[in-house]
PDB file of N, CA and C in Angstrom:
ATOM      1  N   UNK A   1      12.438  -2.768  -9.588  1.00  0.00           N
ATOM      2  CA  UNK A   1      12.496  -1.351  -9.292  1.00  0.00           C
ATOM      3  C   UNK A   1      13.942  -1.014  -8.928  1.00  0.00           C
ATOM      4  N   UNK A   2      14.416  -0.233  -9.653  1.00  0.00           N
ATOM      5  CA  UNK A   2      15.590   0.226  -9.398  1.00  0.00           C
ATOM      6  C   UNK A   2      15.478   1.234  -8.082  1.00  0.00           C
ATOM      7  N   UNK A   3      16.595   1.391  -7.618  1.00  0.00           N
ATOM      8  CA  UNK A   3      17.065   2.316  -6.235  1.00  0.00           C
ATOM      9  C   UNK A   3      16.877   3.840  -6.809  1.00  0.00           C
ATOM     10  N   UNK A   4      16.983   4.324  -7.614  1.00  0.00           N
ATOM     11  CA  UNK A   4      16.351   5.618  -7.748  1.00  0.00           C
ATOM     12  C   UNK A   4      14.638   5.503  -7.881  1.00  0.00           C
ATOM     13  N   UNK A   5      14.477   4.649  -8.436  1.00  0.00           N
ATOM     14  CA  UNK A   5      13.245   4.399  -8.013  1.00  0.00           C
ATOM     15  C   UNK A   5      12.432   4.337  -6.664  1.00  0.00           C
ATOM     16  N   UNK A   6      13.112   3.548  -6.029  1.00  0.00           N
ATOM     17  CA  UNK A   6      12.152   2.958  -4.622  1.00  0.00           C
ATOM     18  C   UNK A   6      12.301   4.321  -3.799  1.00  0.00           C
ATOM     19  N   UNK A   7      13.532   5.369  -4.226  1.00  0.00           N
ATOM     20  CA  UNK A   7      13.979   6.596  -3.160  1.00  0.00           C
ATOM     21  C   UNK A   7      12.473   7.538  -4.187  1.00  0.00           C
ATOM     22  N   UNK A   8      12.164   7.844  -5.103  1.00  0.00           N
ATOM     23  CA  UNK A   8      11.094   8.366  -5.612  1.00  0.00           C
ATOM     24  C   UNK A   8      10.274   8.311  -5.332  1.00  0.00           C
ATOM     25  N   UNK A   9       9.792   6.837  -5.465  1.00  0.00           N
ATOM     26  CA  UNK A   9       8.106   6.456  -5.171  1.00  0.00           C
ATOM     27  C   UNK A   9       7.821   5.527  -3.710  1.00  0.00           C
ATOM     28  N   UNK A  10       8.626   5.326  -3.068  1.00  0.00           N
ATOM     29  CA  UNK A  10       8.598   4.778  -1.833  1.00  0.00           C
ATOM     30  C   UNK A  10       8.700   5.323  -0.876  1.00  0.00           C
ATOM     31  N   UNK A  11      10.549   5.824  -0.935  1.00  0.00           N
ATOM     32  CA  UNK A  11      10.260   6.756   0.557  1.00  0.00           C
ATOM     33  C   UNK A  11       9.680   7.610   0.758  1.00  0.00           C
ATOM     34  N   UNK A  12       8.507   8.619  -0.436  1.00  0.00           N
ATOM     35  CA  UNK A  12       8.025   9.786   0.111  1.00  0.00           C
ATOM     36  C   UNK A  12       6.497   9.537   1.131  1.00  0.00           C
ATOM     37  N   UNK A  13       6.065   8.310   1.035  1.00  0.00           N
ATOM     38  CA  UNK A  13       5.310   7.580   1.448  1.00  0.00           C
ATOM     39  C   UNK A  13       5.334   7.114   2.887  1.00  0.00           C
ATOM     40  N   UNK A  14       6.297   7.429   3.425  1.00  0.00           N
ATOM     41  CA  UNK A  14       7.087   7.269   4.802  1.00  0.00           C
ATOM     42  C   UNK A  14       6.135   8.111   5.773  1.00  0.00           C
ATOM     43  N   UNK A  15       5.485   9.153   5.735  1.00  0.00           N
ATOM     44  CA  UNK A  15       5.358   9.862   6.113  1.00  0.00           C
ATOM     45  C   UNK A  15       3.688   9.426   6.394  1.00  0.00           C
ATOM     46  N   UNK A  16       2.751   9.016   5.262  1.00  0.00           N
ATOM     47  CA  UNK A  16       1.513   8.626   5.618  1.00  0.00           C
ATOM     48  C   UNK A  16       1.408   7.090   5.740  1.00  0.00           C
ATOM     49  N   UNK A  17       2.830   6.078   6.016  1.00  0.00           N
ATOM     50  CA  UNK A  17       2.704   5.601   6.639  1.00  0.00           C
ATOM     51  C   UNK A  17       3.151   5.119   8.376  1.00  0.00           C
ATOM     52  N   UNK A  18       3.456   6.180   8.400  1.00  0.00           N
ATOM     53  CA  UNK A  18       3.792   6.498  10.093  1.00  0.00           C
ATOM     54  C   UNK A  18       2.502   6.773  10.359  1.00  0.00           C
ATOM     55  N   UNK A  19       1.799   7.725   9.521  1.00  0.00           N
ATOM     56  CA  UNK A  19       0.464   8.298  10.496  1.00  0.00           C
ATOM     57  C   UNK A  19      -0.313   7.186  10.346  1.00  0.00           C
ATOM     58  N   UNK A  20      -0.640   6.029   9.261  1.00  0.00           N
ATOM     59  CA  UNK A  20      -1.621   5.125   9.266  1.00  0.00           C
ATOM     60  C   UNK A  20      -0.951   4.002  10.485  1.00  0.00           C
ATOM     61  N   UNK A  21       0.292   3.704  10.950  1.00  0.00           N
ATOM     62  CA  UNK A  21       0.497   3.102  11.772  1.00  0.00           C
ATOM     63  C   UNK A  21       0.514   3.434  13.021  1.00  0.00           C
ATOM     64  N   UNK A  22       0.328   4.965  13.561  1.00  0.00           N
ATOM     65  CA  UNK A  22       0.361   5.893  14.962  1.00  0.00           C
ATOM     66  C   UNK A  22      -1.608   5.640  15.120  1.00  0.00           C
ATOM     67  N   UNK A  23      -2.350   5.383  13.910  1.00  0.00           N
ATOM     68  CA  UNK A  23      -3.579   4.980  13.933  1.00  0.00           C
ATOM     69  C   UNK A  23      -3.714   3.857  14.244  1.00  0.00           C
ATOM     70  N   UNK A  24      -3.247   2.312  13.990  1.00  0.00           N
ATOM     71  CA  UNK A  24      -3.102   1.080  14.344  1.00  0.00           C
ATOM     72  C   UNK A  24      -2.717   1.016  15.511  1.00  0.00           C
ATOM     73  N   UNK A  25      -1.695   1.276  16.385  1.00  0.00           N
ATOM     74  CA  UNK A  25      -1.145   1.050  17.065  1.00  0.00           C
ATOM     75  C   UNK A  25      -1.175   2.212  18.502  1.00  0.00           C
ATOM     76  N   UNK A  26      -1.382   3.111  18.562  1.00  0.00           N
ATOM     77  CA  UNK A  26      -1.954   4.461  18.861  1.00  0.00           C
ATOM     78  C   UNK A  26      -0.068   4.152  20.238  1.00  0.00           C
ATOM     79  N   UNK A  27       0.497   4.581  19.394  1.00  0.00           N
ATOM     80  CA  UNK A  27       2.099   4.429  20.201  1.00  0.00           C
ATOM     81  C   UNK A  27       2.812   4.801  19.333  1.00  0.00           C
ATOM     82  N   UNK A  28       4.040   6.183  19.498  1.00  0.00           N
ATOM     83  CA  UNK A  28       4.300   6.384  18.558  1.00  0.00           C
ATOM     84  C   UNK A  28       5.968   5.158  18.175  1.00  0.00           C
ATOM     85  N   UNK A  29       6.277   5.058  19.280  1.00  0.00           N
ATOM     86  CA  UNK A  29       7.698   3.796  19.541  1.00  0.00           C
ATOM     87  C   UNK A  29       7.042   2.623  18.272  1.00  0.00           C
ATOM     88  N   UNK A  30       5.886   2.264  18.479  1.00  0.00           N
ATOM     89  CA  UNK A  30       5.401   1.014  17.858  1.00  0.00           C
ATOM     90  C   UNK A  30       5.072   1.370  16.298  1.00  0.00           C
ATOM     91  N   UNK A  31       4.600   2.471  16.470  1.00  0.00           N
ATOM     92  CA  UNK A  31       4.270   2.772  14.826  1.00  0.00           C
ATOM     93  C   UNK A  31       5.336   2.868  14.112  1.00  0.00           C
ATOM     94  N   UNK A  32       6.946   3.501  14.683  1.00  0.00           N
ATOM     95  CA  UNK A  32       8.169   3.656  14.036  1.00  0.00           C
ATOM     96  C   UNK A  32       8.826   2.300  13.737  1.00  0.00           C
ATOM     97  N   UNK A  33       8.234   1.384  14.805  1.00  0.00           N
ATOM     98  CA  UNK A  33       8.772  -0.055  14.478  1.00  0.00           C
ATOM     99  C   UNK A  33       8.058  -0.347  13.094  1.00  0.00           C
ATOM    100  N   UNK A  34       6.807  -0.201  13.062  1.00  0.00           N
ATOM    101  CA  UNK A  34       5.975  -1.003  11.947  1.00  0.00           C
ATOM    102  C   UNK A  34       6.575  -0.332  10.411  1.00  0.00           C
ATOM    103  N   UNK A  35       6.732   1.023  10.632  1.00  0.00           N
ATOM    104  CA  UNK A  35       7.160   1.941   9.490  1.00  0.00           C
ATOM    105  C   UNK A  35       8.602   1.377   9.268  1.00  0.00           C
ATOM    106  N   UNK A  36       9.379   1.377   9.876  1.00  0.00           N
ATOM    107  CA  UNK A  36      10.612   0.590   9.893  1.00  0.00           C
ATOM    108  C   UNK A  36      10.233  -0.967   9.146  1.00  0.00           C
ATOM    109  N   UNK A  37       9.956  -2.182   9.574  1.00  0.00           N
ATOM    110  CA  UNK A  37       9.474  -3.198   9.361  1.00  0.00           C
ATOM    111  C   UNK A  37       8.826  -3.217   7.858  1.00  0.00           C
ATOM    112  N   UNK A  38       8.067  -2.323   7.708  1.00  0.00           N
ATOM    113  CA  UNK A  38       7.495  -2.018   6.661  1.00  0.00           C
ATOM    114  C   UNK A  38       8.250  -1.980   4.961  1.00  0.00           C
ATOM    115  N   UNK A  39       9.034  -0.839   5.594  1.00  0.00           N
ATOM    116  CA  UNK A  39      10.204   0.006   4.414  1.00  0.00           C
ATOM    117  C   UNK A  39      11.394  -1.105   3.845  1.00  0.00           C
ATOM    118  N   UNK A  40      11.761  -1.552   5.664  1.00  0.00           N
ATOM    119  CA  UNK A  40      12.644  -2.779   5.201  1.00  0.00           C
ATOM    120  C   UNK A  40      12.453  -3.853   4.265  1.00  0.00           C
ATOM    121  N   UNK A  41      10.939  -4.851   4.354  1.00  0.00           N
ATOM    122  CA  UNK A  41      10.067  -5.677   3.202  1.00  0.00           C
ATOM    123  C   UNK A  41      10.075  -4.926   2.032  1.00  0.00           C
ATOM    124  N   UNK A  42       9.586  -3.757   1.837  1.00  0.00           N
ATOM    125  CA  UNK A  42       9.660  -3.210   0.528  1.00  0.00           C
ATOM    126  C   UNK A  42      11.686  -3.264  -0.251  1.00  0.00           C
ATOM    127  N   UNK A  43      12.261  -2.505   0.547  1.00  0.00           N
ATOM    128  CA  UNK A  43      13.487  -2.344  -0.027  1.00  0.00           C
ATOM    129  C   UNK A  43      13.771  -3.970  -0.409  1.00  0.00           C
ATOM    130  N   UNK A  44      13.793  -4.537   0.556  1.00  0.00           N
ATOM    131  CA  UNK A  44      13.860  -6.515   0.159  1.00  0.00           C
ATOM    132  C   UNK A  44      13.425  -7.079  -1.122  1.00  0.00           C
ATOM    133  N   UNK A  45      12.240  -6.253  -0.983  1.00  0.00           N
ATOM    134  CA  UNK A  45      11.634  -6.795  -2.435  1.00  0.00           C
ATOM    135  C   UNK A  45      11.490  -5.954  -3.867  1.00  0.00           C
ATOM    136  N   UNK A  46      12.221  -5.115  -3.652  1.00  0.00           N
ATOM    137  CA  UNK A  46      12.202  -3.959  -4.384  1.00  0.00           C
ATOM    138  C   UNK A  46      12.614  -4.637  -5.938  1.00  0.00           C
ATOM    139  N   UNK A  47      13.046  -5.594  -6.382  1.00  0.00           N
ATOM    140  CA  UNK A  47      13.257  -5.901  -7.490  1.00  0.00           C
ATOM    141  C   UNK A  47      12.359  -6.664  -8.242  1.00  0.00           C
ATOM    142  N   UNK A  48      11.272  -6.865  -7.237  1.00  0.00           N
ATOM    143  CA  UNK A  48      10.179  -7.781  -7.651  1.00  0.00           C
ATOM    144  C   UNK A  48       8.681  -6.788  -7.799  1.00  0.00           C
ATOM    145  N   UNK A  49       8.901  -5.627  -7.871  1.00  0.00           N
ATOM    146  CA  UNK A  49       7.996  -3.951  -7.344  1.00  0.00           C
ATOM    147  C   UNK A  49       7.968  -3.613  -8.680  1.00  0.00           C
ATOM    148  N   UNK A  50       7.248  -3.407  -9.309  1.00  0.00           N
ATOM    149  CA  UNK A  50       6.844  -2.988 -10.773  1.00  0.00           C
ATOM    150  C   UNK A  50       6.668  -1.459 -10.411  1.00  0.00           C
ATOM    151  N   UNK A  51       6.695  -0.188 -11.634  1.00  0.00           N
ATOM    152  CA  UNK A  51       6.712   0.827 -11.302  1.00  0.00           C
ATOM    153  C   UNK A  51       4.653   1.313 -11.243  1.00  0.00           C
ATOM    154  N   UNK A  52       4.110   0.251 -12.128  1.00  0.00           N
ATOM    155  CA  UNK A  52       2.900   0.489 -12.145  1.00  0.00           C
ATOM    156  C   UNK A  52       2.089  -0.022 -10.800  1.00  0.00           C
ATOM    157  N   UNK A  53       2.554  -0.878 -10.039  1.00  0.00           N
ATOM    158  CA  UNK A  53       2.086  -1.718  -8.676  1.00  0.00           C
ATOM    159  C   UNK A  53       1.311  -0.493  -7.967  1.00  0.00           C
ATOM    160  N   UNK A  54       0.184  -0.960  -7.185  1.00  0.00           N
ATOM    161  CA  UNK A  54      -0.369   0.168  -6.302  1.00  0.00           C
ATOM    162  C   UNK A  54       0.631  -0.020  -5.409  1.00  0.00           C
ATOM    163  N   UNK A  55       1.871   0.730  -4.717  1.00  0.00           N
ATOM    164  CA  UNK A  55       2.771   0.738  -3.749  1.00  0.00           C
ATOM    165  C   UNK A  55       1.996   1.216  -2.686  1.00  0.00           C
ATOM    166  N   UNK A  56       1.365   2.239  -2.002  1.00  0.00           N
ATOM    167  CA  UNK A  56       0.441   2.344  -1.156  1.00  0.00           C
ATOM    168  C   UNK A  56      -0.367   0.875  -0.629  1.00  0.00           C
ATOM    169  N   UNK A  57      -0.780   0.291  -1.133  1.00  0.00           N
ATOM    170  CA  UNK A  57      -2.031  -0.671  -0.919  1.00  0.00           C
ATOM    171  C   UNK A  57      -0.579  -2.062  -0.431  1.00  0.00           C
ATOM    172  N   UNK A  58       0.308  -1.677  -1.347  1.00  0.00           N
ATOM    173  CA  UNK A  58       1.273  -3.274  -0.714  1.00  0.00           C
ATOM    174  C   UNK A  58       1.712  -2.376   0.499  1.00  0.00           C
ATOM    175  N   UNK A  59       2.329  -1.327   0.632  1.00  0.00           N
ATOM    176  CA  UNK A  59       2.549  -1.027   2.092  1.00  0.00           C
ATOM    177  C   UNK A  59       1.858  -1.503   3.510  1.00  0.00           C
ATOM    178  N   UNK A  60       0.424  -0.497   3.175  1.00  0.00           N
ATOM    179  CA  UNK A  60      -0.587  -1.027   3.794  1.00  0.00           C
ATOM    180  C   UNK A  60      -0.965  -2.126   4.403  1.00  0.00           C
ATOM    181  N   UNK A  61      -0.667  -3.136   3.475  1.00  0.00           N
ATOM    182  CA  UNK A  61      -1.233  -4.553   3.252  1.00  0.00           C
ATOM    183  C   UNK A  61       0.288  -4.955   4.346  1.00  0.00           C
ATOM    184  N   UNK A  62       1.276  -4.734   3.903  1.00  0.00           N
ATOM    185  CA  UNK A  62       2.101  -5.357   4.794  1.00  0.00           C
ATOM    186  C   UNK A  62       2.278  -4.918   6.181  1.00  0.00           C
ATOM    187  N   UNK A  63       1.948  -3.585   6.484  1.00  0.00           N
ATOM    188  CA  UNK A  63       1.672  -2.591   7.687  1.00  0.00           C
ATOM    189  C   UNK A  63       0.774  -3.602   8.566  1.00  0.00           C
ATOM    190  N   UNK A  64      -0.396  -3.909   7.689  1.00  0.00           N
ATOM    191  CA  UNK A  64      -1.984  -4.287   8.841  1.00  0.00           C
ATOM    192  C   UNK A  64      -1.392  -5.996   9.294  1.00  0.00           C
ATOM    193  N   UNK A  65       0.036  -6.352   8.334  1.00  0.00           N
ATOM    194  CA  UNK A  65      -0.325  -7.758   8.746  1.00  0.00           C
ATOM    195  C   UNK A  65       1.292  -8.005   9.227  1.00  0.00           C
ATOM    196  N   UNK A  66       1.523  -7.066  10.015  1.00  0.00           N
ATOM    197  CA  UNK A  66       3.037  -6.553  10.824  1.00  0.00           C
ATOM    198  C   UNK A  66       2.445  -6.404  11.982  1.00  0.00           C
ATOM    199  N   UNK A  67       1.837  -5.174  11.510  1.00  0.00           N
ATOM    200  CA  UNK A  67       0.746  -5.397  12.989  1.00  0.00           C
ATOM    201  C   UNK A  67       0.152  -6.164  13.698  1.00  0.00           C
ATOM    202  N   UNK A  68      -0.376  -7.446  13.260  1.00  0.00           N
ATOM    203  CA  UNK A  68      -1.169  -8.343  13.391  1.00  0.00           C
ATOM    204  C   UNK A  68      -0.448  -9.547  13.925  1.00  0.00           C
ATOM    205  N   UNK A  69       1.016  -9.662  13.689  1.00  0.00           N
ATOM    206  CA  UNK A  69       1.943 -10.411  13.881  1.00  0.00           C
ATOM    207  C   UNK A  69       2.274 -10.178  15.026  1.00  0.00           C
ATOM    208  N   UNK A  70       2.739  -9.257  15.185  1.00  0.00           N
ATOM    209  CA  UNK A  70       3.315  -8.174  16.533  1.00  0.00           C
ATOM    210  C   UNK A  70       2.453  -7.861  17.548  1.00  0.00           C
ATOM    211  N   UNK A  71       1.023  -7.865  17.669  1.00  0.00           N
ATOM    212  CA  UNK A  71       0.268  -8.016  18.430  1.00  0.00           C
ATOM    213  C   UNK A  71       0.435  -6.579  18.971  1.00  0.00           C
ATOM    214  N   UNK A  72       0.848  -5.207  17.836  1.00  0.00           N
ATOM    215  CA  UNK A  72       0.750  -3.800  19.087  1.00  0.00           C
ATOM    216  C   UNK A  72      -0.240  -2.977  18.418  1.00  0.00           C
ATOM    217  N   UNK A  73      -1.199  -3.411  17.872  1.00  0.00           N
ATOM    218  CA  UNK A  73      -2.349  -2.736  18.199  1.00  0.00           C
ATOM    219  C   UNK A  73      -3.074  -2.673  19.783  1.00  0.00           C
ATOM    220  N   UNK A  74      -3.763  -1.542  20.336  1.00  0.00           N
ATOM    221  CA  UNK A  74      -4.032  -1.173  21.440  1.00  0.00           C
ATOM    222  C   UNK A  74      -5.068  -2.503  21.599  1.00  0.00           C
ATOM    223  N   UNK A  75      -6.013  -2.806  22.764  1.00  0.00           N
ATOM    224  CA  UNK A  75      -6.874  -3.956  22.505  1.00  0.00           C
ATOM    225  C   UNK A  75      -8.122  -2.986  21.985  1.00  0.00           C
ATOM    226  N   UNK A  76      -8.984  -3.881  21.870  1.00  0.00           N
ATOM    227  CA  UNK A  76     -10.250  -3.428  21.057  1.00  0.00           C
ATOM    228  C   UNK A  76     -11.306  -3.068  22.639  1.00  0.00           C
ATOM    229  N   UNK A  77     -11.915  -2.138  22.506  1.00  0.00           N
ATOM    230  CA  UNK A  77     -13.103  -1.854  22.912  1.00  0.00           C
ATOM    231  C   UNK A  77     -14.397  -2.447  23.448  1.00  0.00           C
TER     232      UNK A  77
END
């Protein structure tokens, strides 16, 4: 994926993944980390990112297991 690319189909995505991580993490400091953390892996791998890839679902996927690493989800119920 080229860099006009990843600024097209990546960063506009920034935005519902802050809110899916302000949902994980219910903090907004922590969700900006994960969204951060997040964007950074993608740009990293951005040459290995096909334009057809579900980009949503690898976000995601790397979001829930950032989270999971990091231990800032709230505790469970």
């Amino acid at each position: 994926m080229r860099t006009e690319e990843f600024n097209h189909i990546i960063l506009p995505m920034r935005s519902n993944l802050k809110a899916y991580a302000l949902r994980l993490t219910e903090s907004d400091d922590n969700a900006e980390d994960l969204v951060q953390e997040v964007m950074l892996r993608l740009w990293d791998m951005r040459q290995n990112i096909q334009a057809e890839d579900n980009h949503k679902a690898l976000a995601t996927s790397f979001m829930t297991s950032a989270d999971m690493r990091n231990g800032t989800s709230p505790p469970t119920r």
